[in-house]
Structure formats: structure tokens, C-alpha cells
N, C-alpha and C. Protein backbone atom coordinates (compact mmCIF):
# COMPACT_ATOMS: atom_id res chain seq x y z
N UNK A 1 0.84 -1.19 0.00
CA UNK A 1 0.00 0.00 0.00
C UNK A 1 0.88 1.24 0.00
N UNK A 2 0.68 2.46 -0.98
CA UNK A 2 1.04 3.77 -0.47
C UNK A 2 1.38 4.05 0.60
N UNK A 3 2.10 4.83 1.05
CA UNK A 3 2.14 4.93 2.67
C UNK A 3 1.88 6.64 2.33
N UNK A 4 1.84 7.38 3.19
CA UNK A 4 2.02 8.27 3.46
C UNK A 4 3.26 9.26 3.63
N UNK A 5 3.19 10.45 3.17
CA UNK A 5 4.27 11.30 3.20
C UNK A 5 4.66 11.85 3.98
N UNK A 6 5.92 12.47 4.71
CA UNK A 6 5.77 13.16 6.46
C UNK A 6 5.41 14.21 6.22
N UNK A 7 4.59 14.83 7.34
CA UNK A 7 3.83 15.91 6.93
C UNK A 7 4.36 16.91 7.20
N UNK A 8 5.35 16.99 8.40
CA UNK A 8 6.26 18.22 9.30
C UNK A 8 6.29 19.36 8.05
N UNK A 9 6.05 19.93 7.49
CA UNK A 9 6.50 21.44 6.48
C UNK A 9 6.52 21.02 5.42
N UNK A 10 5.88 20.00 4.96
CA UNK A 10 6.04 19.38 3.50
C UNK A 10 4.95 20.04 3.08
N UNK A 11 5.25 19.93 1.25
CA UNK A 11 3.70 20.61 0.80
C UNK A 11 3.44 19.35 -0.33
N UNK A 12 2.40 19.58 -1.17
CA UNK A 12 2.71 18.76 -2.54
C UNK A 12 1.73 17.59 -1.83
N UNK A 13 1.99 16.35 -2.74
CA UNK A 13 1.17 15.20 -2.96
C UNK A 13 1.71 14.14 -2.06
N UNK A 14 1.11 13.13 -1.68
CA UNK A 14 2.06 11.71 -1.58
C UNK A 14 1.92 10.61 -1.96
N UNK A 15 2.49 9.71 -2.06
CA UNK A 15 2.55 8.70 -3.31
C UNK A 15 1.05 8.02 -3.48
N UNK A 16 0.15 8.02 -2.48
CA UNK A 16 -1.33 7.36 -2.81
C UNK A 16 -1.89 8.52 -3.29
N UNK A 17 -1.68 9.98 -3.86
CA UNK A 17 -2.14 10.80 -4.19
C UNK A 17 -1.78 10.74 -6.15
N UNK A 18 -0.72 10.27 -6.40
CA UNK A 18 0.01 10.37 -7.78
C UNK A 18 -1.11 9.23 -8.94
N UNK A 19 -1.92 8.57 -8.41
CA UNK A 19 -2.55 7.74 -9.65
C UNK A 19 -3.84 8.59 -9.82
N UNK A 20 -4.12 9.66 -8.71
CA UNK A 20 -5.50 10.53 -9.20
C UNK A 20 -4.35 11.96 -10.00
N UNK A 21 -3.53 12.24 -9.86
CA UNK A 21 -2.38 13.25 -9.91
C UNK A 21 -2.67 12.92 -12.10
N UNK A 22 -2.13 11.77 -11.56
CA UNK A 22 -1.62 11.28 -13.43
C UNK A 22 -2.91 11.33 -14.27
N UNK A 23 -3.92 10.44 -13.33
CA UNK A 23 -5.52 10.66 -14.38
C UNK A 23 -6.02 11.88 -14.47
N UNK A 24 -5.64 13.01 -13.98
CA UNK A 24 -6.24 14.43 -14.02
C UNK A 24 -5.26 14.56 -15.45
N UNK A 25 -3.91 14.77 -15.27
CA UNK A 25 -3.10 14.53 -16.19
C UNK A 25 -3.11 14.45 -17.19
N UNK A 26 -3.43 13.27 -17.17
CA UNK A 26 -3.50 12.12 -18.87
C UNK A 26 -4.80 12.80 -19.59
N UNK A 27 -5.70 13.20 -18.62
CA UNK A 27 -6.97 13.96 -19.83
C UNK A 27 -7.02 14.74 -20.47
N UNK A 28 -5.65 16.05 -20.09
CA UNK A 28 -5.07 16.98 -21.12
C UNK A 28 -4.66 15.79 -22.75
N UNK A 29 -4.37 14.81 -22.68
CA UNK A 29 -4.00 13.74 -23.80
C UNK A 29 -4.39 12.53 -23.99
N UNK A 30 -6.11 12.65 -23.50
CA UNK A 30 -6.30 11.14 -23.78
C UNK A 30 -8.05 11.21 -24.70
N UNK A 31 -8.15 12.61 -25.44
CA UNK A 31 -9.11 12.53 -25.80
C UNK A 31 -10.28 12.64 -25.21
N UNK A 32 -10.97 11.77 -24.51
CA UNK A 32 -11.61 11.92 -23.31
C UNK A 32 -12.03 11.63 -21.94
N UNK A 33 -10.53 11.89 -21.41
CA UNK A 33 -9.79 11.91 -20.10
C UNK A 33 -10.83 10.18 -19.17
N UNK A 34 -10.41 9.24 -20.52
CA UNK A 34 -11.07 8.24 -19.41
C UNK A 34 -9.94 7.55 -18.46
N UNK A 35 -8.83 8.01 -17.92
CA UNK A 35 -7.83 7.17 -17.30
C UNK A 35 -8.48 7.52 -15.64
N UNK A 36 -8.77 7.07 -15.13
CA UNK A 36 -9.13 6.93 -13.87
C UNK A 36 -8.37 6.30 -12.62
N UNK A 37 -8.23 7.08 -11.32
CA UNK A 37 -7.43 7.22 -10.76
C UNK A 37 -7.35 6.01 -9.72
N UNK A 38 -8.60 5.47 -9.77
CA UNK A 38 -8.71 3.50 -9.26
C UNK A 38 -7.82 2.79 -10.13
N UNK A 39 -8.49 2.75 -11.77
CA UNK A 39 -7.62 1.77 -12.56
C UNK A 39 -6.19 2.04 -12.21
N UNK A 40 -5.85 3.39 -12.57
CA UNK A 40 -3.88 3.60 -12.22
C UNK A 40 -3.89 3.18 -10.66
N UNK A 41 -4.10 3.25 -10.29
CA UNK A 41 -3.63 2.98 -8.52
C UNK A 41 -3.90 2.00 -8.57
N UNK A 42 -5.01 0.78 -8.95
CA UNK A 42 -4.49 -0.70 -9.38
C UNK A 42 -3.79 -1.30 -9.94
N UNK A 43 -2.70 -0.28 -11.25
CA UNK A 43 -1.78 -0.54 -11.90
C UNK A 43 -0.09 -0.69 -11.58
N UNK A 44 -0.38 1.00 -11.33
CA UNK A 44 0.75 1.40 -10.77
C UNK A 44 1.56 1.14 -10.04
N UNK A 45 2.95 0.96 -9.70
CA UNK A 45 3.95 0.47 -8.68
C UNK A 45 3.99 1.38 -8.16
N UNK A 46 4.05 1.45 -6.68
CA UNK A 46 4.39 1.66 -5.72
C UNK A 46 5.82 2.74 -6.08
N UNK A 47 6.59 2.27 -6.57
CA UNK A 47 8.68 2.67 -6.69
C UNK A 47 7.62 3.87 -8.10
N UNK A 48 6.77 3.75 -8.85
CA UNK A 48 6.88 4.70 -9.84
C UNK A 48 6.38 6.15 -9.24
N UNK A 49 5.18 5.98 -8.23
CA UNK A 49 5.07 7.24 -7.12
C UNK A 49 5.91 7.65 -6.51
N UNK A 50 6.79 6.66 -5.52
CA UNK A 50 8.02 7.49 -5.12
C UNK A 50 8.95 7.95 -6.03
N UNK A 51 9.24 7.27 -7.06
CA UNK A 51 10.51 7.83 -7.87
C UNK A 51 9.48 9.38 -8.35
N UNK A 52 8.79 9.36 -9.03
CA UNK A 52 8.07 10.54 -9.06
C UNK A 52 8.33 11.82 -8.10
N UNK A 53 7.83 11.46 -7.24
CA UNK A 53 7.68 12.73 -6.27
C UNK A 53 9.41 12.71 -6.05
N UNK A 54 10.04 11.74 -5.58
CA UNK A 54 11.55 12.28 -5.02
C UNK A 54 11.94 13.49 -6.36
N UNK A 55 11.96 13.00 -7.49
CA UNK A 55 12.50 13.72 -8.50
C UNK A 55 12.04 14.68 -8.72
N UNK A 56 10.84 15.20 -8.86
CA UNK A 56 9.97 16.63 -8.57
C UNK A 56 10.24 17.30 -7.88
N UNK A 57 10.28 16.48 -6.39
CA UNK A 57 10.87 17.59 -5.49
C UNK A 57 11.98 17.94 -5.24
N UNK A 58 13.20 17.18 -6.26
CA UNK A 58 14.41 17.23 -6.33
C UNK A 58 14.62 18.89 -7.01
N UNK A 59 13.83 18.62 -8.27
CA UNK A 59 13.76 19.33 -9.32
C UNK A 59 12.96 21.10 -9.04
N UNK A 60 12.11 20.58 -8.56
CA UNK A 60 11.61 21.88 -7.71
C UNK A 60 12.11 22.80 -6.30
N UNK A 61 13.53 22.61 -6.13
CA UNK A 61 13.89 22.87 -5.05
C UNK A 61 15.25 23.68 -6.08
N UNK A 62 15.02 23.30 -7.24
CA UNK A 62 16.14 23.89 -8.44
C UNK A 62 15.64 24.67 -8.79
N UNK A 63 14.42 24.91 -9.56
CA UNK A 63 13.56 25.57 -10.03
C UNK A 63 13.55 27.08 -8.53
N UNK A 64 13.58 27.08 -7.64
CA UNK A 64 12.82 28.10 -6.65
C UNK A 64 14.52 28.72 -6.67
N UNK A 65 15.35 28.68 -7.01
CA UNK A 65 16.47 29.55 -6.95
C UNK A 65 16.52 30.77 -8.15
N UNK A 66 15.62 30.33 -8.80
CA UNK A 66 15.11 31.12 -10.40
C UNK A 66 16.34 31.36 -11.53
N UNK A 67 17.25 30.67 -11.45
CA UNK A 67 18.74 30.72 -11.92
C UNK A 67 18.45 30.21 -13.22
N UNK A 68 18.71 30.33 -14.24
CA UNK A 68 18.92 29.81 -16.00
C UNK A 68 19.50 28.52 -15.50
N UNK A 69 20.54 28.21 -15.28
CA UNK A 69 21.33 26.59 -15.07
C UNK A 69 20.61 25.98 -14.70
N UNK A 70 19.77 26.00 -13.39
CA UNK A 70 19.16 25.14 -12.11
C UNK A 70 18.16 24.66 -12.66
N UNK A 71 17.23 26.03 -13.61
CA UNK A 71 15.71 25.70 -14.05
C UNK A 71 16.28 25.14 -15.28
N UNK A 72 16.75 25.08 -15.87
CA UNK A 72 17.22 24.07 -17.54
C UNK A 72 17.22 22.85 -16.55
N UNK A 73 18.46 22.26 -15.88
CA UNK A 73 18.31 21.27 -15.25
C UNK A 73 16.77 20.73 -14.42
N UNK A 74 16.64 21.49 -13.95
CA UNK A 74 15.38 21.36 -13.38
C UNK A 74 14.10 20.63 -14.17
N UNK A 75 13.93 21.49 -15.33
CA UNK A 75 13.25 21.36 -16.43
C UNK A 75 13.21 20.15 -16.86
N UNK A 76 14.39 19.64 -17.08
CA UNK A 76 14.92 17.88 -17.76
C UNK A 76 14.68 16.72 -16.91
N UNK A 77 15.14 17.22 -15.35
CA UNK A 77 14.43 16.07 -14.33
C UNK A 77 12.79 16.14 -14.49
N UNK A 78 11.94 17.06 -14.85
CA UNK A 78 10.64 16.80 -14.27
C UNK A 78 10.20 16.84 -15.86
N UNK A 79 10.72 16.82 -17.15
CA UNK A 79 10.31 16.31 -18.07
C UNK A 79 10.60 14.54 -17.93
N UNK A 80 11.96 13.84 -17.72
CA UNK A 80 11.99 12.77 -17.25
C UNK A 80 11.15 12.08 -16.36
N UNK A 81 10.92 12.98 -15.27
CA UNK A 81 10.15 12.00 -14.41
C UNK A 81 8.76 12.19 -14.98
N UNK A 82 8.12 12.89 -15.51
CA UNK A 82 7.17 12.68 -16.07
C UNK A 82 6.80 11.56 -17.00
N UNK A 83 7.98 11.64 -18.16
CA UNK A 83 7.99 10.61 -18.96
C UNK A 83 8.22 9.38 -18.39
N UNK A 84 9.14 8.74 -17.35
CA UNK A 84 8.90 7.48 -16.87
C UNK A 84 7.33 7.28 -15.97
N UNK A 85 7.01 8.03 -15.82
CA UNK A 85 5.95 7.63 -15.07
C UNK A 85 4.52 7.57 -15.88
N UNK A 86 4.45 8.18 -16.98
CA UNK A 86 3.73 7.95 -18.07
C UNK A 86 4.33 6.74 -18.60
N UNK A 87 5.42 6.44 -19.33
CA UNK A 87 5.89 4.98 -19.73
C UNK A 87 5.21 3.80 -18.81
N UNK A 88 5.67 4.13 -17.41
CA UNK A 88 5.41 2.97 -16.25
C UNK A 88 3.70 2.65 -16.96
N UNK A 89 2.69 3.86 -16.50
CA UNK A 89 1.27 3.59 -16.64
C UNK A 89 1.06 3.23 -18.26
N UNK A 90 1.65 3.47 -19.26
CA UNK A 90 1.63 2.76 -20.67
C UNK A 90 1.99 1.37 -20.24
N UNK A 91 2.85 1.01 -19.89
CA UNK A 91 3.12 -0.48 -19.81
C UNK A 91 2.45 -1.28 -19.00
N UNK A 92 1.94 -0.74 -17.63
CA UNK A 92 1.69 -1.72 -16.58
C UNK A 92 -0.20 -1.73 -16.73
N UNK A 93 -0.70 -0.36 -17.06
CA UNK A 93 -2.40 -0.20 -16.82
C UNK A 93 -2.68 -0.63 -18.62
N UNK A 94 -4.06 -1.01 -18.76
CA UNK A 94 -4.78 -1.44 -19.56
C UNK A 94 -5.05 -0.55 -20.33
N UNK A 95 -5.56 -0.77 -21.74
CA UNK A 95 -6.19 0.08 -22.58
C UNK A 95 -6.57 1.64 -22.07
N UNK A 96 -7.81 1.64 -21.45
CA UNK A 96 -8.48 3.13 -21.41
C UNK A 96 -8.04 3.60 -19.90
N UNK A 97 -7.25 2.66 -19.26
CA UNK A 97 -6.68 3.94 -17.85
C UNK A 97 -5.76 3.49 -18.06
N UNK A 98 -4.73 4.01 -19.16
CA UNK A 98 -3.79 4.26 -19.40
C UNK A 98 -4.08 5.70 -20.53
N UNK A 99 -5.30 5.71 -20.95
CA UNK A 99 -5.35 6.74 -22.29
C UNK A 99 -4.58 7.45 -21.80
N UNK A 100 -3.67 7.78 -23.60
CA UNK A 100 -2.96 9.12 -23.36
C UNK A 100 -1.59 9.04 -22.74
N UNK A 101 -1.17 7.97 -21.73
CA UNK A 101 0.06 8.11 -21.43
C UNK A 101 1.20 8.21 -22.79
N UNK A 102 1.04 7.43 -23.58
CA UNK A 102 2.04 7.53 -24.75
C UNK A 102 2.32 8.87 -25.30
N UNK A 103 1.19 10.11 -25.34
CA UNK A 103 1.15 10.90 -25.75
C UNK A 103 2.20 11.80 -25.09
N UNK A 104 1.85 12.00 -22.72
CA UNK A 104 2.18 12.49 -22.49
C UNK A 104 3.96 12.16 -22.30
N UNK A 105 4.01 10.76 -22.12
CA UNK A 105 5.45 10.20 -22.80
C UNK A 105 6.56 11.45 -23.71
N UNK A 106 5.83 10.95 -24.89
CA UNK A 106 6.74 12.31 -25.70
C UNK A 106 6.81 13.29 -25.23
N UNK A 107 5.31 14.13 -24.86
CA UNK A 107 5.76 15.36 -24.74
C UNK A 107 6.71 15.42 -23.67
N UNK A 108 7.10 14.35 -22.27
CA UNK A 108 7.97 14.88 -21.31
C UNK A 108 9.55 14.62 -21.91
N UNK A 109 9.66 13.83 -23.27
CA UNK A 109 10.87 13.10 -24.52
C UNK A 109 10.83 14.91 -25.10
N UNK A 110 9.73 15.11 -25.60
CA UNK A 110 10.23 16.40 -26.42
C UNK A 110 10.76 17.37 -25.62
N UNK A 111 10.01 17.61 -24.37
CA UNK A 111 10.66 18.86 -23.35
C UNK A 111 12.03 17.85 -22.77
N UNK A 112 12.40 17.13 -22.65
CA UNK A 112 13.70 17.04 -22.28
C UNK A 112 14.38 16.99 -23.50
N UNK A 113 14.41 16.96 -24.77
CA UNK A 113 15.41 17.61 -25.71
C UNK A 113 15.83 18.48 -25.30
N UNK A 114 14.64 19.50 -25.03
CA UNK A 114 14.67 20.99 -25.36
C UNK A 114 15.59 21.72 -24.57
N UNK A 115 16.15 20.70 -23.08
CA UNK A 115 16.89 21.04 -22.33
C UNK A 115 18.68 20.53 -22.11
N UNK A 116 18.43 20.07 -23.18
CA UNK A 116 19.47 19.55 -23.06
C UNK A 116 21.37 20.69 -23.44
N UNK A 117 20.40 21.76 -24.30
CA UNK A 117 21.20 22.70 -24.41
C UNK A 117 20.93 24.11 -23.98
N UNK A 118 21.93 24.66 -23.51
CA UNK A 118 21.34 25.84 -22.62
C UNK A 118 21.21 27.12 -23.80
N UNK A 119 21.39 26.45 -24.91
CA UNK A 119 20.69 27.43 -26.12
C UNK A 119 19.60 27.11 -26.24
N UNK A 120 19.05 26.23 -25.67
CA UNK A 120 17.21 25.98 -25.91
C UNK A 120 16.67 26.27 -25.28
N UNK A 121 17.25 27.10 -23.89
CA UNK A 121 15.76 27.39 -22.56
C UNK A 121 16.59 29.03 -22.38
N UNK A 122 15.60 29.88 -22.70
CA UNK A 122 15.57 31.25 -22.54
C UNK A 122 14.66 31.39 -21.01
N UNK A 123 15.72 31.73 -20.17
CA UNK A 123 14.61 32.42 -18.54
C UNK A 123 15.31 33.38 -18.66
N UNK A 124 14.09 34.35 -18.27
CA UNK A 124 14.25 35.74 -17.26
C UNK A 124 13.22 35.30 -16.16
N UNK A 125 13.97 35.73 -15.03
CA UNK A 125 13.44 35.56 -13.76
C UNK A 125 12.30 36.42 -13.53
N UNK A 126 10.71 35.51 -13.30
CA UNK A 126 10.02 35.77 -13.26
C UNK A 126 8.69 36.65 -14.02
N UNK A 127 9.73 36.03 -15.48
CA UNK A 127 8.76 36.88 -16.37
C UNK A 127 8.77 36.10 -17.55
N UNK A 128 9.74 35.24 -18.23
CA UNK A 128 9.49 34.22 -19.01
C UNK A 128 9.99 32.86 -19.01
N UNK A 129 9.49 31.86 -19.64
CA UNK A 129 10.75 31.17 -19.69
C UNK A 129 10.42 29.88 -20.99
N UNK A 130 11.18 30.50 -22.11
CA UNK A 130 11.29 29.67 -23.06
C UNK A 130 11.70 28.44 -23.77
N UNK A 131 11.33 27.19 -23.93
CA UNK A 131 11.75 26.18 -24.19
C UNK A 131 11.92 25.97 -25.75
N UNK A 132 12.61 25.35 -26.26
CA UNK A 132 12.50 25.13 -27.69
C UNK A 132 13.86 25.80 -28.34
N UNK A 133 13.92 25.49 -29.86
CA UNK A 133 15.13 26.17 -30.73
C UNK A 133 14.35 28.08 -30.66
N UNK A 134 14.93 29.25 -30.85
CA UNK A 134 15.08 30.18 -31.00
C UNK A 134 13.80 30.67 -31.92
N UNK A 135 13.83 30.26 -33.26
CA UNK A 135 12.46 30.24 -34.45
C UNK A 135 10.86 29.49 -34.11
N UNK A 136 11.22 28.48 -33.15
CA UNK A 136 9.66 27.97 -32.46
C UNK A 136 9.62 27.29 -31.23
N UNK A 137 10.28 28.64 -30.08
CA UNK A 137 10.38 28.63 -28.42
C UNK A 137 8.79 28.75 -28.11
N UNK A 138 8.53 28.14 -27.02
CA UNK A 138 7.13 28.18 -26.83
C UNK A 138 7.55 28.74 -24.74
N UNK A 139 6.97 29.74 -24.76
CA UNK A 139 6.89 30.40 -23.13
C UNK A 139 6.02 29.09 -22.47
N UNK A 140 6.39 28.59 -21.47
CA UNK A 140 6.17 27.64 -20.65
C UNK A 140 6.39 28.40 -19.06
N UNK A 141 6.48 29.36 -19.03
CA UNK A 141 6.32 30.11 -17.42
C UNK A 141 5.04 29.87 -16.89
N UNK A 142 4.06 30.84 -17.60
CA UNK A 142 2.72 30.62 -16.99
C UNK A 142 1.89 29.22 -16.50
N UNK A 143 2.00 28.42 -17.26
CA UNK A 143 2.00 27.18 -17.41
C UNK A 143 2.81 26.51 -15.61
N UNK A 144 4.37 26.32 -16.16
CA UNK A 144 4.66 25.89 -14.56
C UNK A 144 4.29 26.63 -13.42
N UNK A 145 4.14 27.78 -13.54
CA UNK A 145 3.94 28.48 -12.09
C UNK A 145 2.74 28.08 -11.72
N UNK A 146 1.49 27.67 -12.62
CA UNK A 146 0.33 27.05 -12.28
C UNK A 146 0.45 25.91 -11.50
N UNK A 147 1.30 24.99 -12.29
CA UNK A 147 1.53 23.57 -11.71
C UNK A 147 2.67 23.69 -10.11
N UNK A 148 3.16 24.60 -10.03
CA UNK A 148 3.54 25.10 -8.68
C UNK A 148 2.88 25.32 -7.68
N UNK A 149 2.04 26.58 -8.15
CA UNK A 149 0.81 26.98 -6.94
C UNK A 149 0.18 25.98 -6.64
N UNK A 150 -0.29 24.80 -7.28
CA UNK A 150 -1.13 23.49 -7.62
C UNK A 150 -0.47 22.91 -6.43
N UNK A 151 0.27 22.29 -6.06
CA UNK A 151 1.57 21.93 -5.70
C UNK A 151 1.65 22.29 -4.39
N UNK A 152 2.11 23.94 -4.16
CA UNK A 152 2.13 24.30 -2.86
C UNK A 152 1.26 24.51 -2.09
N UNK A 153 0.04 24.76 -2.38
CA UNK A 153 -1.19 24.58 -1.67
C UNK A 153 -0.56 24.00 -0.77
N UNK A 154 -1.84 24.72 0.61
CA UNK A 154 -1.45 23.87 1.74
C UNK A 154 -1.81 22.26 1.88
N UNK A 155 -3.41 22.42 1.24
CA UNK A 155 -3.47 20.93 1.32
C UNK A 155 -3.90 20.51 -0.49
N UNK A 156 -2.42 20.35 -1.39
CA UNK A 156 -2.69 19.88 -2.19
C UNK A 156 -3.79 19.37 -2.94
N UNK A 157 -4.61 19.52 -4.41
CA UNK A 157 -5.38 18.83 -4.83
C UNK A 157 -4.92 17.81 -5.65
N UNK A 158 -4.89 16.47 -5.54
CA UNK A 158 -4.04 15.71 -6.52
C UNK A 158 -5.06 16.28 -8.04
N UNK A 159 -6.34 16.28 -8.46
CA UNK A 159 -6.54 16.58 -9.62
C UNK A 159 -5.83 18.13 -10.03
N UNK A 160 -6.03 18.64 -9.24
CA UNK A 160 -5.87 20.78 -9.58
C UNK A 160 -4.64 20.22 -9.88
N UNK A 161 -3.49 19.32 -9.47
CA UNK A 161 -2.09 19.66 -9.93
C UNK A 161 -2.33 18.53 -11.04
N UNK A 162 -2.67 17.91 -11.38
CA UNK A 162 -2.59 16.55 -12.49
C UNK A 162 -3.10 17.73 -13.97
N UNK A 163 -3.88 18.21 -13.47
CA UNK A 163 -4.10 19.31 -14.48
C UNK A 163 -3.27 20.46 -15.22
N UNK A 164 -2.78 20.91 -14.15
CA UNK A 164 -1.92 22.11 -14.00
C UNK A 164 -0.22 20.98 -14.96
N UNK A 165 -0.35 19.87 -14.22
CA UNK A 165 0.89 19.21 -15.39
C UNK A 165 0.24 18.98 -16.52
N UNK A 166 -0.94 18.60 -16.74
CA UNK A 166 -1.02 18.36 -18.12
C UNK A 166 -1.35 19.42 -19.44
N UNK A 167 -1.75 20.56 -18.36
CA UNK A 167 -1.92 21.46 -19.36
C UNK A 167 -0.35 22.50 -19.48
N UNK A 168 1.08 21.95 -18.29
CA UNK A 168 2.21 21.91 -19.26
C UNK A 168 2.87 21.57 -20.02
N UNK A 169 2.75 20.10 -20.07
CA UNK A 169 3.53 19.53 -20.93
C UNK A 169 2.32 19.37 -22.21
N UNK A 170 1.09 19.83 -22.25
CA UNK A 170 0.34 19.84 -23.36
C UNK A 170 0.60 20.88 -24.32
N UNK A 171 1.21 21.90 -23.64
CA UNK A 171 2.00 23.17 -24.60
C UNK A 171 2.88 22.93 -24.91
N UNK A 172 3.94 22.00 -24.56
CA UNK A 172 5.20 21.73 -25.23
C UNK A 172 4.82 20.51 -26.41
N UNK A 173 3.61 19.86 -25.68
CA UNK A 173 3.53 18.67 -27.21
C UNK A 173 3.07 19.12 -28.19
N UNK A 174 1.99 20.83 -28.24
CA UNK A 174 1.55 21.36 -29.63
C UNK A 174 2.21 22.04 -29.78
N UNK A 175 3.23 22.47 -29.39
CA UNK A 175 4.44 23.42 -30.12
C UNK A 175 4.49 23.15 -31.57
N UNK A 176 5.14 23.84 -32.68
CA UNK A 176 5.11 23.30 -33.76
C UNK A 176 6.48 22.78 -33.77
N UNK A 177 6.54 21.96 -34.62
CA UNK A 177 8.27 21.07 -34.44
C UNK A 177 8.95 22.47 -35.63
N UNK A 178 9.99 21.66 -35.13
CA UNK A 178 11.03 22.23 -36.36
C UNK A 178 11.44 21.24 -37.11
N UNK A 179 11.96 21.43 -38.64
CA UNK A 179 12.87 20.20 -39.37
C UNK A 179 13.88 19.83 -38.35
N UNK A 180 14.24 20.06 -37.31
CA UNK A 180 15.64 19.14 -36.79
C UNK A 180 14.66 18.28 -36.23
N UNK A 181 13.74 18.93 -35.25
CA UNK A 181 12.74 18.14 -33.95
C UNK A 181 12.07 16.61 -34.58
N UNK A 182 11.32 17.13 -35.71
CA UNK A 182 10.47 16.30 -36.48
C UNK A 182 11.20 15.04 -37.30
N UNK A 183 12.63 15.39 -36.99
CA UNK A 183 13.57 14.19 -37.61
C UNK A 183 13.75 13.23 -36.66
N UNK A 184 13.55 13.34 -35.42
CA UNK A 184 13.85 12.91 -34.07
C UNK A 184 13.55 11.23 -33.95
């Protein structure tokens, strides 16, 4: 079973919170958001919630220094952990509570390209922050700071933040590609 997260000053989700987290999620990309947060939490491992949250909150503790380096890095862990944890629910859950993980898959594959060079993520602190090549950067600020506030709530909503991720990494998957991206 899930266990519980310590609560002493923590904010955010805990791991029996991440299979309603992902089905809020997955409905930004599953057409019509049938992944449900019973089926994934009957699916799901146990190690794919914790690896989740450790890495988020790894990644988000990078992100709050507002630095260009930290948030590129930052950026690539929580496109990764996104994408394994979409992979995990593609492989382990069934047909329709899984909808959509494949989708959100890529998009957390396409946003970790995008970070891989610190010519691809344009931040100014607290006012933009661009992912992508230079000719089709897509602003992704507004977007995370949603999935933040989502997040820091005092008492977390696992859907309000499953949302708040899917309607980020849903802007990086309609970005338009470029000829390098689309060769990928």
C-alpha cells in the first residue's frame, strides 16, 4: 500500500495521491480523459510514485532559486520524471486507464530535448521562460507556475495539480516542431 508522506512542512502530494495526480493529467491527452485514478492505482507500482515525487521535489527545489542553469536542469528532471511515469502507466495499466500516457510520454521526450542545451531554454526571472530552438520557443512560465501553486497549496489537490501538469507539458507537445525536432 502507499504509505504516506511526512507531513512536518512538507507541501505537494504523496505517493497514494500520484494515480489521481496522473488521471487528471493524462486527460489533457487522452481525448476523453477516461484514465481513472482507481484503474492507475491498481496498476501502478508503488517505486513509480516514489521515484516521481523524489524527482519533482528534487527538481523543484532547483527551479525556486530562479537561476537559467538550475531551471534548464530542473526542467529535464521533471520532463523525465514525467515521462517514466507515463511509460510505467503505458506499460503496466490497460487500454483506457492508461489513455494518453504515450502521448504524455513524448511530450515529457520532447521537453527534455529541449533542455538539453542551454541554447534551448531562454529564462528571465520571473517573467518568461522559453523552451524550444530560438524560431519555435514556446513560453512555458505561466503554465509551470500554475503547476507550482497546484503543488504548494497547503493541502494539495491531486486533480488541480494533475491538471496544472497536463496542461504543461500539453503546450510543449503542440508546439510546432522544427525540421531538426520532427527528424527525431
Amino acid at each position: 500500500a502507499l504509505g504516506p508522506w511526512p507531513a512536518a512542512g512538507d507541501e505537494g502530494l504523496r505517493e497514494a495521491d500520484v494515480p489521481a495526480m496522473l488521471a487528471a493529467c493524462l486527460g489533457a491527452f487522452g481525448g476523453g480523459g477516461t484514465a481513472s485514478a482507481e484503474a492507475l492505482r491498481g496498476c501502478l507500482p508503488e517505486e513509480a510514485a516514489t521515484s516521481f515525487l523524489g524527482r519533482w521535489r528534487a527538481a523543484l527545489e532547483q527551479m525556486l532559486l530562479k537561476k537559467r542553469k538550475p531551471m534548464r536542469k530542473a526542467l529535464r528532471e521533471l520532463a523525465e520524471a514525467v515521462a517514466a511515469l507515463a511509460e510505467d502507466a503505458a506499460g503496466r495499466c490497460p487500454g483506457s486507464a492508461s489513455e494518453g500516457a504515450p502521448a504524455l510520454a513524448l511530450a515529457g521526450r520532447q521537453l527534455g530535448a529541449h533542455t538539453q542545451s542551454n541554447r534551448t531554454v531562454q529564462y528571465k526571472k520571473m517573467e518568461s521562460l522559453k523552451v524550444g530552438p530560438a524560431e519555435g520557443s514556446v513560453d512555458i512560465h505561466r503554465e509551470l507556475n500554475k503547476f507550482i501553486v497546484a503543488w504548494k497549496k497547503d493541502a494539495a489537490v491531486p486533480g488541480d495539480v494533475g491538471t496544472a501538469l497536463g496542461e504543461l507539458f500539453k503546450l510543449v507537445s503542440d508546439k510546432p516542431k522544427s525540421a531538426k525536432t520532427s527528424e527525431l
